[in-house]
N, C-alpha and C. Protein backbone atom coordinates (compact mmCIF):
# COMPACT_ATOMS: atom_id res chain seq x y z
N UNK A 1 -2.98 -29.37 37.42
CA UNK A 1 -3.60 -29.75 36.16
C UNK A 1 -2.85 -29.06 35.02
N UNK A 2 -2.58 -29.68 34.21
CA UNK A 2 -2.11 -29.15 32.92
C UNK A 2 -3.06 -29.04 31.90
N UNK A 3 -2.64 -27.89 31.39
CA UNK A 3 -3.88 -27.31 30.00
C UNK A 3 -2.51 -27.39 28.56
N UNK A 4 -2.86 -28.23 27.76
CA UNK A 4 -2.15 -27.92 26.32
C UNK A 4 -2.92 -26.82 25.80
N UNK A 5 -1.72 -25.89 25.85
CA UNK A 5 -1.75 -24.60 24.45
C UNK A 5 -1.65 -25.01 23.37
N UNK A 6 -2.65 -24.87 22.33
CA UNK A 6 -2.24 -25.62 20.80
C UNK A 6 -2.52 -24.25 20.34
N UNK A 7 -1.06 -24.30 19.19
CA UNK A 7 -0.98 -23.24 18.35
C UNK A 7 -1.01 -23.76 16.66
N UNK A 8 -1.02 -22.58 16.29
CA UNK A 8 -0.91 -22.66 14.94
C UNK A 8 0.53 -21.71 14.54
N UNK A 9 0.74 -22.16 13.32
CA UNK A 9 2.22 -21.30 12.86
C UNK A 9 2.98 -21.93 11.44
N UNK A 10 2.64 -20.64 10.43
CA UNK A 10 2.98 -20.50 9.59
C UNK A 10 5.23 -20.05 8.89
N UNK A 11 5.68 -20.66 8.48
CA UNK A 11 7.05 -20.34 8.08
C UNK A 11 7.11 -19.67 6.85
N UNK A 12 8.00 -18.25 6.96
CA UNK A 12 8.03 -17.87 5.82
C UNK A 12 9.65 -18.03 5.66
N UNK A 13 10.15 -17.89 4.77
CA UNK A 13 11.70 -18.04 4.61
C UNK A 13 12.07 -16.90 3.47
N UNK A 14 13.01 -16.49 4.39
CA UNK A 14 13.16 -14.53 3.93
C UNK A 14 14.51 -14.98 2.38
N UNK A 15 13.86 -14.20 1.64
CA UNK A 15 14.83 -13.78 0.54
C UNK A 15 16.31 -13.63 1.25
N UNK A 16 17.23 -13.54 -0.10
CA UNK A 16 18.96 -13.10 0.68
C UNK A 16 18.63 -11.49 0.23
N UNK A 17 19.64 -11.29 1.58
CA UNK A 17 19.86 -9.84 1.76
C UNK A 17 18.73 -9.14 2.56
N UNK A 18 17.71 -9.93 3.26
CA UNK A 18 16.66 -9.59 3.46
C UNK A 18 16.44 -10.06 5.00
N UNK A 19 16.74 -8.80 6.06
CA UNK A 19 16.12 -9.52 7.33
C UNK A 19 15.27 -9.10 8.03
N UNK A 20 14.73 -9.85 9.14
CA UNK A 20 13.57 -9.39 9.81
C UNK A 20 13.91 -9.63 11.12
N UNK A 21 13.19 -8.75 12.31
CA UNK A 21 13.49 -8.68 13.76
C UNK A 21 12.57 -8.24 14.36
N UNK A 22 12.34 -8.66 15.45
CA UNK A 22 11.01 -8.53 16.39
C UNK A 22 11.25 -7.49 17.20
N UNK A 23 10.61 -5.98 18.04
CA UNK A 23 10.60 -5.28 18.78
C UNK A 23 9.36 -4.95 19.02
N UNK A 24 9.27 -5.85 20.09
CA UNK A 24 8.05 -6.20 21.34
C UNK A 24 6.99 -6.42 20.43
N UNK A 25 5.70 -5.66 19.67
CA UNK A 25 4.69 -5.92 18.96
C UNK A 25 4.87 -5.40 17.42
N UNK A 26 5.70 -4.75 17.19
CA UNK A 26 6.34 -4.86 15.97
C UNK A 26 7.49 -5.60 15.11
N UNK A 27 6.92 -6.05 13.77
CA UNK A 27 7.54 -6.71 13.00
C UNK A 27 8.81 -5.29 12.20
N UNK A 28 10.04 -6.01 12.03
CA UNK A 28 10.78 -4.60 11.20
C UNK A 28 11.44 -5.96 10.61
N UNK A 29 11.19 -5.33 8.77
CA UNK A 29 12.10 -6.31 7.95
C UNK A 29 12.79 -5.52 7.04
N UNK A 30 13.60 -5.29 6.88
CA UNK A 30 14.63 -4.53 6.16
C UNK A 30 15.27 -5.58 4.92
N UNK A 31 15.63 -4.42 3.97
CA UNK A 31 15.81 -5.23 2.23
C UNK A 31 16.60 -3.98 1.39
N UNK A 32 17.01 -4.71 0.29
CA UNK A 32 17.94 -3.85 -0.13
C UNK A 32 17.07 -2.27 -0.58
N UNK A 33 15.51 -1.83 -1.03
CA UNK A 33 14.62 -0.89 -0.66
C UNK A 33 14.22 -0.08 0.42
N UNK A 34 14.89 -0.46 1.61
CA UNK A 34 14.97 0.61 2.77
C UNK A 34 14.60 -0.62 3.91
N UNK A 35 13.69 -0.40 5.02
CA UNK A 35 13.45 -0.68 6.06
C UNK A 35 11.92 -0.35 6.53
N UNK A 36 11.23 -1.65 6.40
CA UNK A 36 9.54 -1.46 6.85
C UNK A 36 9.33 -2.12 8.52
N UNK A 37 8.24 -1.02 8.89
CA UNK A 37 8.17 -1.59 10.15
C UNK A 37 6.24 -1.57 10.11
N UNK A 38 5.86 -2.33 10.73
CA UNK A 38 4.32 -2.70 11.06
C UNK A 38 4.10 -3.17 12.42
N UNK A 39 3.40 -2.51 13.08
CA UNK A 39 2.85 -2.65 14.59
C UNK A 39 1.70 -3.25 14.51
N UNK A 40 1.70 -4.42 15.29
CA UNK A 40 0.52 -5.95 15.10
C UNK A 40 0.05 -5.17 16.61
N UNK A 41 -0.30 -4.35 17.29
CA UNK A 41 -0.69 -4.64 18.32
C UNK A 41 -2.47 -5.19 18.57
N UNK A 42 -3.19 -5.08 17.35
CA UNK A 42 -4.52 -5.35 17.79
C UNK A 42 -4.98 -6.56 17.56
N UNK A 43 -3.44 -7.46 17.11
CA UNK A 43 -3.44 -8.90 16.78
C UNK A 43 -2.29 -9.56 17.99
N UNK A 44 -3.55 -9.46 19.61
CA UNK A 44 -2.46 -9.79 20.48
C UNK A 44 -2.09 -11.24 20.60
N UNK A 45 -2.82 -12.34 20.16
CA UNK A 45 -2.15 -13.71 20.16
C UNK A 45 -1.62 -13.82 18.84
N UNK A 46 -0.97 -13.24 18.08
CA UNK A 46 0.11 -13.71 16.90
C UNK A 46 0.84 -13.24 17.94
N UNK A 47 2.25 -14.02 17.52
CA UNK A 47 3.23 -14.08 17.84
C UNK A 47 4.76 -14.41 16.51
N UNK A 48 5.97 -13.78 16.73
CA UNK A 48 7.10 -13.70 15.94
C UNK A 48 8.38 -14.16 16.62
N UNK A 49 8.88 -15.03 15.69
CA UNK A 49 10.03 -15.20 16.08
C UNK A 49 10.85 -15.56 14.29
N UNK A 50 12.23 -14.84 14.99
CA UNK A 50 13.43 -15.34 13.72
C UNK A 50 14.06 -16.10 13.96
N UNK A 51 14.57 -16.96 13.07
CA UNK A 51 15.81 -17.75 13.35
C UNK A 51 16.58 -17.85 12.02
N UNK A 52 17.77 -17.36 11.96
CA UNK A 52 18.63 -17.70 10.59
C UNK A 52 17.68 -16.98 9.64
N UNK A 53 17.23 -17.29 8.49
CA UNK A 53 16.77 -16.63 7.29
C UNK A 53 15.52 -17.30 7.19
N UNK A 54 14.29 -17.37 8.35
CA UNK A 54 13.41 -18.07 8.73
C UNK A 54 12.33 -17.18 9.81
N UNK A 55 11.65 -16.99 9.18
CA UNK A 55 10.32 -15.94 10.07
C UNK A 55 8.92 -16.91 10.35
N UNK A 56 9.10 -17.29 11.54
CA UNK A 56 7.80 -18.02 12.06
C UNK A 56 6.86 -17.00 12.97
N UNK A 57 5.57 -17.20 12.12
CA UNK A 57 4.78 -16.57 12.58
C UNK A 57 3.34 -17.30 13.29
N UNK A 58 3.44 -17.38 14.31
CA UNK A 58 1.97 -17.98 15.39
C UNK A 58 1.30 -17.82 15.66
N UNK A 59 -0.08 -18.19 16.07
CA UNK A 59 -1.12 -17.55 17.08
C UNK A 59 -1.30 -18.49 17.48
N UNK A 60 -1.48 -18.12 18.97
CA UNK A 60 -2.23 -19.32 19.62
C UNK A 60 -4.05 -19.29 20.21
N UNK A 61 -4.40 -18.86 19.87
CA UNK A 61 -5.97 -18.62 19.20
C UNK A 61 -6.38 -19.76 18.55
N UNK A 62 -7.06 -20.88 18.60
CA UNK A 62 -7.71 -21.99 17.79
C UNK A 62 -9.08 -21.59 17.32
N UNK A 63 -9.51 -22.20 16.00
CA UNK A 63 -10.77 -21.88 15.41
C UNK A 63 -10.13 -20.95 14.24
N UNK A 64 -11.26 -20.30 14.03
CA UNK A 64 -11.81 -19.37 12.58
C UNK A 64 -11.05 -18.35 12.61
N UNK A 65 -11.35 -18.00 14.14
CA UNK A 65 -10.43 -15.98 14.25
C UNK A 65 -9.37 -16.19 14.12
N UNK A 66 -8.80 -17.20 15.02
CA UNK A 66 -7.04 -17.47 14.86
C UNK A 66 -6.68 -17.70 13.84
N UNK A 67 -7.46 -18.29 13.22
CA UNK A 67 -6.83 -19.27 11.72
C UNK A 67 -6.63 -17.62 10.49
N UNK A 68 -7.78 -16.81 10.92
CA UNK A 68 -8.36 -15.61 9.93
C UNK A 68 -7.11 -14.71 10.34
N UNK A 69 -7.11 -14.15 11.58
CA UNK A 69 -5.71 -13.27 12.20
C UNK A 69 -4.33 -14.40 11.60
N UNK A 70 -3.96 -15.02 11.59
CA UNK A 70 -2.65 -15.78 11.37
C UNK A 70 -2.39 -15.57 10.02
N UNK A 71 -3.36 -16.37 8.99
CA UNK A 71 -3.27 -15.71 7.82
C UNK A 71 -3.40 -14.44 7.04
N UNK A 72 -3.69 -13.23 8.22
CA UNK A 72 -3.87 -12.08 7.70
C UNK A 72 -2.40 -11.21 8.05
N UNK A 73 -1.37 -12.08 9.48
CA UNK A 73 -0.88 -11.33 9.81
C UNK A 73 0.77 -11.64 8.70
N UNK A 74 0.25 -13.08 7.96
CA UNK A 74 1.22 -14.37 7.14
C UNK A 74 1.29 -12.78 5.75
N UNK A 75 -0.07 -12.82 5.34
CA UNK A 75 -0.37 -11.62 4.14
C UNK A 75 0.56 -10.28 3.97
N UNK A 76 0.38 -9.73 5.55
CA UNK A 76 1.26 -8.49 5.91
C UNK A 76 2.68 -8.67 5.89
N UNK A 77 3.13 -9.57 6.13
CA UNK A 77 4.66 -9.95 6.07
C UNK A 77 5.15 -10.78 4.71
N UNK A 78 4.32 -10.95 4.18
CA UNK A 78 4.51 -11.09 2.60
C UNK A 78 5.07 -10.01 1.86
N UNK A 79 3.72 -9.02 1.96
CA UNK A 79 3.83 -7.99 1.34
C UNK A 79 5.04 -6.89 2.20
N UNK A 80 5.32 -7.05 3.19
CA UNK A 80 6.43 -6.19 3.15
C UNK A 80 7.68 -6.88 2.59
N UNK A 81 7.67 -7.99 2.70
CA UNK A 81 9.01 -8.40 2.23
C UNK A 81 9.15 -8.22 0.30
N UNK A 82 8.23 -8.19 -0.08
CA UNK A 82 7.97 -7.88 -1.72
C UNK A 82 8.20 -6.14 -1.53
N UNK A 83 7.51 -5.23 -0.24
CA UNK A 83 7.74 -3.99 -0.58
C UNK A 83 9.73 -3.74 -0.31
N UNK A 84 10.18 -4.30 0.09
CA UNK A 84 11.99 -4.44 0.50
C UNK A 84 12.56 -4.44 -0.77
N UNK A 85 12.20 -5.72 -1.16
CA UNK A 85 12.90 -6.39 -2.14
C UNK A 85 12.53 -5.99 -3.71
N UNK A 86 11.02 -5.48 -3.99
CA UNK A 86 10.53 -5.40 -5.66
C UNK A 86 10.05 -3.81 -5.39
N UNK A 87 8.80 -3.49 -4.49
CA UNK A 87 8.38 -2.11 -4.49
C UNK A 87 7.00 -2.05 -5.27
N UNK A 88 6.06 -1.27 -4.66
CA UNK A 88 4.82 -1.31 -5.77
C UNK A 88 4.45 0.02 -6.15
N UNK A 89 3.93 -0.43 -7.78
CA UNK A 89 3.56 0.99 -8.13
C UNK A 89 1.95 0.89 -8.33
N UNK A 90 1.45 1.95 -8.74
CA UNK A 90 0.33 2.13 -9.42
C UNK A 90 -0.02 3.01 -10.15
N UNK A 91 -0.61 2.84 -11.06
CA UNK A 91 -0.49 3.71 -13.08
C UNK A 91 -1.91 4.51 -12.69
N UNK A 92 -1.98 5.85 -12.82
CA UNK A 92 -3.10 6.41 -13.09
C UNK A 92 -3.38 6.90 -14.47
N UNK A 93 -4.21 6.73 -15.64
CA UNK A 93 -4.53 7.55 -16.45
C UNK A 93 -4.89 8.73 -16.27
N UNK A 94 -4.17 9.83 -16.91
CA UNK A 94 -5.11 11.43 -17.12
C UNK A 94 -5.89 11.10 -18.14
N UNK A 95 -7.85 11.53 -18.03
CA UNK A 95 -8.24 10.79 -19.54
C UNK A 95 -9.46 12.06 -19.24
N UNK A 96 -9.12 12.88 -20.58
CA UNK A 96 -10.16 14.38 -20.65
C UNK A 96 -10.66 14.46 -21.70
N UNK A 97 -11.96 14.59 -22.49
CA UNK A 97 -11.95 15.13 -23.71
C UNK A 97 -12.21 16.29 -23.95
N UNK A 98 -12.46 17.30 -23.40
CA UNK A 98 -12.29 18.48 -23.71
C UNK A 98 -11.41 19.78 -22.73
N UNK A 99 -11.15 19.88 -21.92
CA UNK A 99 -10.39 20.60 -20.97
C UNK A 99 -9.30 19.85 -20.33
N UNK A 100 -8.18 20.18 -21.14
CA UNK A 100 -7.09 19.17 -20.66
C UNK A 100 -6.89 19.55 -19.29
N UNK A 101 -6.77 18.27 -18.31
CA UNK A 101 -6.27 18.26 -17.21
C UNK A 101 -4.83 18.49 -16.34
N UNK A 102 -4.42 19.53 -15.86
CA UNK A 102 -3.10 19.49 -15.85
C UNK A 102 -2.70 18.87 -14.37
N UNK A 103 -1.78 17.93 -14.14
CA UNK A 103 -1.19 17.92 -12.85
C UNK A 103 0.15 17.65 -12.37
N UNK A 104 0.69 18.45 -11.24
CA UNK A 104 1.35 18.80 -10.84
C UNK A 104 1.60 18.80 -9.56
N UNK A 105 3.18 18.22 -9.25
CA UNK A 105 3.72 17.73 -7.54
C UNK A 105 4.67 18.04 -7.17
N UNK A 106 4.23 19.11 -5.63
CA UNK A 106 5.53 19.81 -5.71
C UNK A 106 5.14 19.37 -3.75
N UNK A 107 6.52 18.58 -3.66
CA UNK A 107 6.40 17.91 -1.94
C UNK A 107 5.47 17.49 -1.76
N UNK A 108 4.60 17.64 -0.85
CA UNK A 108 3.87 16.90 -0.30
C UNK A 108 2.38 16.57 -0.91
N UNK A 109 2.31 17.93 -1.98
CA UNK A 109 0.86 17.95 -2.36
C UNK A 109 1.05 17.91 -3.58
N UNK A 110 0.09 16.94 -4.42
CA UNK A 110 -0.04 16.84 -5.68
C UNK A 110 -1.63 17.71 -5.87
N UNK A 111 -1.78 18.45 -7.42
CA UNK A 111 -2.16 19.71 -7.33
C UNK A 111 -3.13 19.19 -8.82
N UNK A 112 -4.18 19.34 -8.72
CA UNK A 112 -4.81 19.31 -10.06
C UNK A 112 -5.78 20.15 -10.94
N UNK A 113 -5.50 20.92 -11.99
CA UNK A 113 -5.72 22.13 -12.11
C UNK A 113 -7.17 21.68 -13.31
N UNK A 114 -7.72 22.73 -13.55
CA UNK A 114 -8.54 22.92 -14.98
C UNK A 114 -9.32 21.69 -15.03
N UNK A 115 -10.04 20.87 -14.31
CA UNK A 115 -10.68 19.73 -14.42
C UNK A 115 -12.18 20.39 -14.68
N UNK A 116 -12.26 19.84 -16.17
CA UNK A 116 -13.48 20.13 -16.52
C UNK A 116 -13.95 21.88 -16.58
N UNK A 117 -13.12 22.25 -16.96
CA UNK A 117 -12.55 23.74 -17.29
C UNK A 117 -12.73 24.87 -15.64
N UNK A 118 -12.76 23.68 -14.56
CA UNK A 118 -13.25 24.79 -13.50
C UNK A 118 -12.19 25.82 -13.01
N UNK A 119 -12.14 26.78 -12.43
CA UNK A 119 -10.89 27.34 -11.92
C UNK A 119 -10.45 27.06 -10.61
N UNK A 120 -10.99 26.27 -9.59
CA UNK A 120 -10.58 26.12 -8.73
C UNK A 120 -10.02 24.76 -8.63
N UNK A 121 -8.63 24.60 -8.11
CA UNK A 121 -7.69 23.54 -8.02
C UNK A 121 -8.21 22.23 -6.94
N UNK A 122 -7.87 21.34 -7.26
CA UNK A 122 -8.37 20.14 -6.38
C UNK A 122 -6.44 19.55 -5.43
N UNK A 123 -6.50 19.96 -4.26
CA UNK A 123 -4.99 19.43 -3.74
C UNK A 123 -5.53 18.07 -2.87
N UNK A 124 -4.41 17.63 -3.37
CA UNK A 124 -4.33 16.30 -2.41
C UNK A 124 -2.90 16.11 -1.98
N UNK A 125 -2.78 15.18 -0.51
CA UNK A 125 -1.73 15.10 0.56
C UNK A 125 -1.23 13.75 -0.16
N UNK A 126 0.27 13.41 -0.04
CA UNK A 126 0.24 12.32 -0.28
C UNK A 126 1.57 12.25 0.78
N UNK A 127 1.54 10.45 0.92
CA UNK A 127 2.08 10.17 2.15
C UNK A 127 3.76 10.24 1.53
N UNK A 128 4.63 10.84 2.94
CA UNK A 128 5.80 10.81 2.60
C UNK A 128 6.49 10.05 1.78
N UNK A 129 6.94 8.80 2.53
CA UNK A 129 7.16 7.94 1.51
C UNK A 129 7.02 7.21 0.39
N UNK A 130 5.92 8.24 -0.19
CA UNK A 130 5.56 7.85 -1.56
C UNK A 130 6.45 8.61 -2.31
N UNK A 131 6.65 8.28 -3.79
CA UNK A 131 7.52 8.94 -4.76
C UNK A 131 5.96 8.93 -5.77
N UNK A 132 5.61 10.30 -6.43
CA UNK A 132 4.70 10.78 -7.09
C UNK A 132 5.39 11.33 -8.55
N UNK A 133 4.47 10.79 -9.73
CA UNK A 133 5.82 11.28 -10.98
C UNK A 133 4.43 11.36 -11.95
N UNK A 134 4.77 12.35 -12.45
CA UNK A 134 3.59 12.40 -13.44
C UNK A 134 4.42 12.53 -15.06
N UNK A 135 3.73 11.84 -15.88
CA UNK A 135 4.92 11.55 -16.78
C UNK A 135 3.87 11.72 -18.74
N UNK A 136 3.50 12.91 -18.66
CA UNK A 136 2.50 12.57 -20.11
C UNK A 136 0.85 12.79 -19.49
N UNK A 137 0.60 11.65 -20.22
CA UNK A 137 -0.48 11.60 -19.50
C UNK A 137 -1.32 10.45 -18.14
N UNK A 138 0.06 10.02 -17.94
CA UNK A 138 -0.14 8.99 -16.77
C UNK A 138 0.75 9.54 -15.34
N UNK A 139 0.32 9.01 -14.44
CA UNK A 139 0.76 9.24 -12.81
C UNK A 139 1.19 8.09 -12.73
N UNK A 140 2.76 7.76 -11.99
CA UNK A 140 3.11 6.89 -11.24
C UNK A 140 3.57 6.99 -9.98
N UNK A 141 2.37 5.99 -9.23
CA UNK A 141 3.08 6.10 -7.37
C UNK A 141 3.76 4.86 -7.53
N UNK A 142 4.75 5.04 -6.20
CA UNK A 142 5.74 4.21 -6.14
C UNK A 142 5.78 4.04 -4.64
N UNK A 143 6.47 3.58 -4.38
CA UNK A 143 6.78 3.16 -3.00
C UNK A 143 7.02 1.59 -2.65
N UNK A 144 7.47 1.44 -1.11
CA UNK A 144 7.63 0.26 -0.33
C UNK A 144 6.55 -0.48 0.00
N UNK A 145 6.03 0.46 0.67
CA UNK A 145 4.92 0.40 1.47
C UNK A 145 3.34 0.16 0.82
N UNK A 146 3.40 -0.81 0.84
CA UNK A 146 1.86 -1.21 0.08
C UNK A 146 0.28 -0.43 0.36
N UNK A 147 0.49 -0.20 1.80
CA UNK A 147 -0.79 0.52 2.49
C UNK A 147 -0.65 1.95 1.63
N UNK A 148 0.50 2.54 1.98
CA UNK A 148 0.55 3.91 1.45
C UNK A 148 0.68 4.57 0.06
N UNK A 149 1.03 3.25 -0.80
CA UNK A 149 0.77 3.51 -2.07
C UNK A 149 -0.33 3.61 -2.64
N UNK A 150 -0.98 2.64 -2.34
CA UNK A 150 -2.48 1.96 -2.51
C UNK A 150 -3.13 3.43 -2.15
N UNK A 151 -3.12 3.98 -1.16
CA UNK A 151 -4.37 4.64 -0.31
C UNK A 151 -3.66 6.83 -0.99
N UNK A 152 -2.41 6.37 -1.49
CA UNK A 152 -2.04 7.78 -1.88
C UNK A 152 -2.47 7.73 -3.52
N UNK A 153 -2.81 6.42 -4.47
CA UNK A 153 -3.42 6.22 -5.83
C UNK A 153 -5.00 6.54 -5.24
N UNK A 154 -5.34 6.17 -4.20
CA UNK A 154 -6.68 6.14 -4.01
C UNK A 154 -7.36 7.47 -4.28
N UNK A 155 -6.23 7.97 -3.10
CA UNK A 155 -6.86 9.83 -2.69
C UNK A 155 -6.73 10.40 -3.75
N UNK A 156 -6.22 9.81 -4.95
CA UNK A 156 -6.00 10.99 -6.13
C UNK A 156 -6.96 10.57 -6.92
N UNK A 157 -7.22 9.45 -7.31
CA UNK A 157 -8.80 9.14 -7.70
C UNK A 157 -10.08 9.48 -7.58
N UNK A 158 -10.32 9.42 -5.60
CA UNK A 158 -11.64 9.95 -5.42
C UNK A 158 -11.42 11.27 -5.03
N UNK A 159 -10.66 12.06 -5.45
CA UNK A 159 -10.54 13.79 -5.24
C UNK A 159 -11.53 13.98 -6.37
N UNK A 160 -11.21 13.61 -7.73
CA UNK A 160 -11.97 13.84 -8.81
C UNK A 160 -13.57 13.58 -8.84
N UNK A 161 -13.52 12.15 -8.12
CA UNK A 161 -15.18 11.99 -8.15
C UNK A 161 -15.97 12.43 -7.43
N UNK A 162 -15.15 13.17 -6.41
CA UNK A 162 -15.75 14.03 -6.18
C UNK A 162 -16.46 14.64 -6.80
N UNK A 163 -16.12 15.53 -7.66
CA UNK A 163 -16.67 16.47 -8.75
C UNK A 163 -17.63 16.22 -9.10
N UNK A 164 -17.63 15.09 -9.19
CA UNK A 164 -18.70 14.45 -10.94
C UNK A 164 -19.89 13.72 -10.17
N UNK A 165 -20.18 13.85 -8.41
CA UNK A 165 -21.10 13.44 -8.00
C UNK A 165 -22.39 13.18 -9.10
N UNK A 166 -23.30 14.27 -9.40
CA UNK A 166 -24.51 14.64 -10.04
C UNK A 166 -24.54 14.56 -10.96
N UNK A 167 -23.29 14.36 -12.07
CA UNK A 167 -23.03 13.97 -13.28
C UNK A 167 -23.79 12.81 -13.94
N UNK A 168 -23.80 12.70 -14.85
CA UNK A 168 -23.94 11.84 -16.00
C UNK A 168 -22.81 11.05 -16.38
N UNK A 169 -22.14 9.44 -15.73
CA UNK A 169 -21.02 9.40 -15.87
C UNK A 169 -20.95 8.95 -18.02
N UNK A 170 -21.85 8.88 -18.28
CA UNK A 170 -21.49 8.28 -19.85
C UNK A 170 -21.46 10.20 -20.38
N UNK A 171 -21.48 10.75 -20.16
CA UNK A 171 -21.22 12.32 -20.53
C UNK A 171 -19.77 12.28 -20.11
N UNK A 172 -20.13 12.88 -18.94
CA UNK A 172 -18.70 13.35 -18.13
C UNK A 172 -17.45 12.17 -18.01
N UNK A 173 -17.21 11.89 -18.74
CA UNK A 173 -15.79 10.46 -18.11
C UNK A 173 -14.82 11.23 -18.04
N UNK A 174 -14.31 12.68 -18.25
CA UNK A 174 -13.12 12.99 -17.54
C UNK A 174 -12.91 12.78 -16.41
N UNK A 175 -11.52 12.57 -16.23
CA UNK A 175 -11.06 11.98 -14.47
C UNK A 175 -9.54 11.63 -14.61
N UNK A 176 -9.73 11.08 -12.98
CA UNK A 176 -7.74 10.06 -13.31
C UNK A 176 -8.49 8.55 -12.59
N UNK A 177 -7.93 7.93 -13.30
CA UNK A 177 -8.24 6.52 -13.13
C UNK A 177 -6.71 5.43 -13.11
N UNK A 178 -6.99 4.66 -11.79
CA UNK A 178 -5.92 3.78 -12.08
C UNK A 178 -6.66 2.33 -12.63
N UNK A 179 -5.34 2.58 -13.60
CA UNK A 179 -5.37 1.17 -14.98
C UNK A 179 -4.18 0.28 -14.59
N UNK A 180 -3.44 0.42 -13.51
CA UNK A 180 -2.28 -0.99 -13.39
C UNK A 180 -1.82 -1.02 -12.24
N UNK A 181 -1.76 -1.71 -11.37
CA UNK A 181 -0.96 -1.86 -10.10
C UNK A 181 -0.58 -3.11 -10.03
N UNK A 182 0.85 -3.06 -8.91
CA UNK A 182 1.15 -4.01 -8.97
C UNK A 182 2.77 -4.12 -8.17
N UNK A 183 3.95 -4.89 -8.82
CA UNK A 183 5.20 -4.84 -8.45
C UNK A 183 5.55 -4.11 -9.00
N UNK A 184 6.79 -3.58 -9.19
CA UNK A 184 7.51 -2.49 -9.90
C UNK A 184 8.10 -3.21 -10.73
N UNK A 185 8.32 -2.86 -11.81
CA UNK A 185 8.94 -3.41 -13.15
C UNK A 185 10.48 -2.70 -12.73
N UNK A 186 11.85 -3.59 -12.68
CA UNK A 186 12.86 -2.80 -12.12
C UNK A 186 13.80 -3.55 -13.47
């Protein structure tokens, strides 16, 4: 007896200078911005293949989940090929009115001093491959990597709100807030 496998499968078609290659459950697409790699393993019916300057991506899963996993795994390989080729940042405001906020990044930990005149410092980790620049009164993350930009703007955000749990936020609005994300303006 024969059973038809019906799949589904989306084509993306890679920028120049821009390639991609399969190793076993990881996707690796490399661009003139370095080299991203993403491990699909908990998305075991997608499937990858290259050909020429052509990334087909499958599942053979029918219905809702397949259709939901295919287009989620179509999303992820978007965005790395934009993190190769453009790079994303995200803008934090420093915004204090009375105890200026100072901050400061030295390797791995970005350091935030005098918030709300307290003396004890608030540190946060940020992921390697992020580039951290504090410039005035704004923060810019940078990076390839969309997950790790995103989630290293994050941690520097809710370090602060921390603070201000019990607060009054129409009193207290000192903080860092991100006001722009996006591609990198190059």
């Amino acid at each position: 007896m024969l059973i038809e496998e019906k799949t589904m499968e989306k084509k993306i078609k890679l920028p120049e200078a821009v390639t991609a290659r399969v190793d076993g459950r990881n996707l690796v697409i490399t661009g003139s911005r370095g080299e991203l790699k993403r491990d699909f393993f908990k998305m075991p019916t997608v499937h990858f293949s290259v050909s020429g300057d052509e990334l087909t991506i499958s599942d053979s899963k029918e219905g809702k989940r397949g259709k939901t996993m295919l287009n989620t795994t179509v999303a992820h390989a978007n965005n790395m090929i934009k993190g190769v080729t453009q790079g994303f940042q995200y803008v934090l405001d420093i915004f204090h009115v009375h105890f200026p906020i100072r901050v400061s990044v030295k390797g791995d930990d970005i350091t935030i001093n005098n918030f709300l005149g307290g003396k004890a410092d608030v540190s946060v980790k940020k992921y390697p491959d992020v580039k951290v620049e504090v410039k005035g009164k704004q923060i810019f993350v940078e990076g390839s990597n969309l997950e790790t930009v995103s989630q290293t703007a994050a941690r520097i955000e809710q370090s602060i709100k921390k603070k201000l749990r019990n607060k009054d936020r129409r009193v207290f609005r000192d903080g860092l807030y991100i006001v722009k994300r996006g591609v990198m303006n190059e």
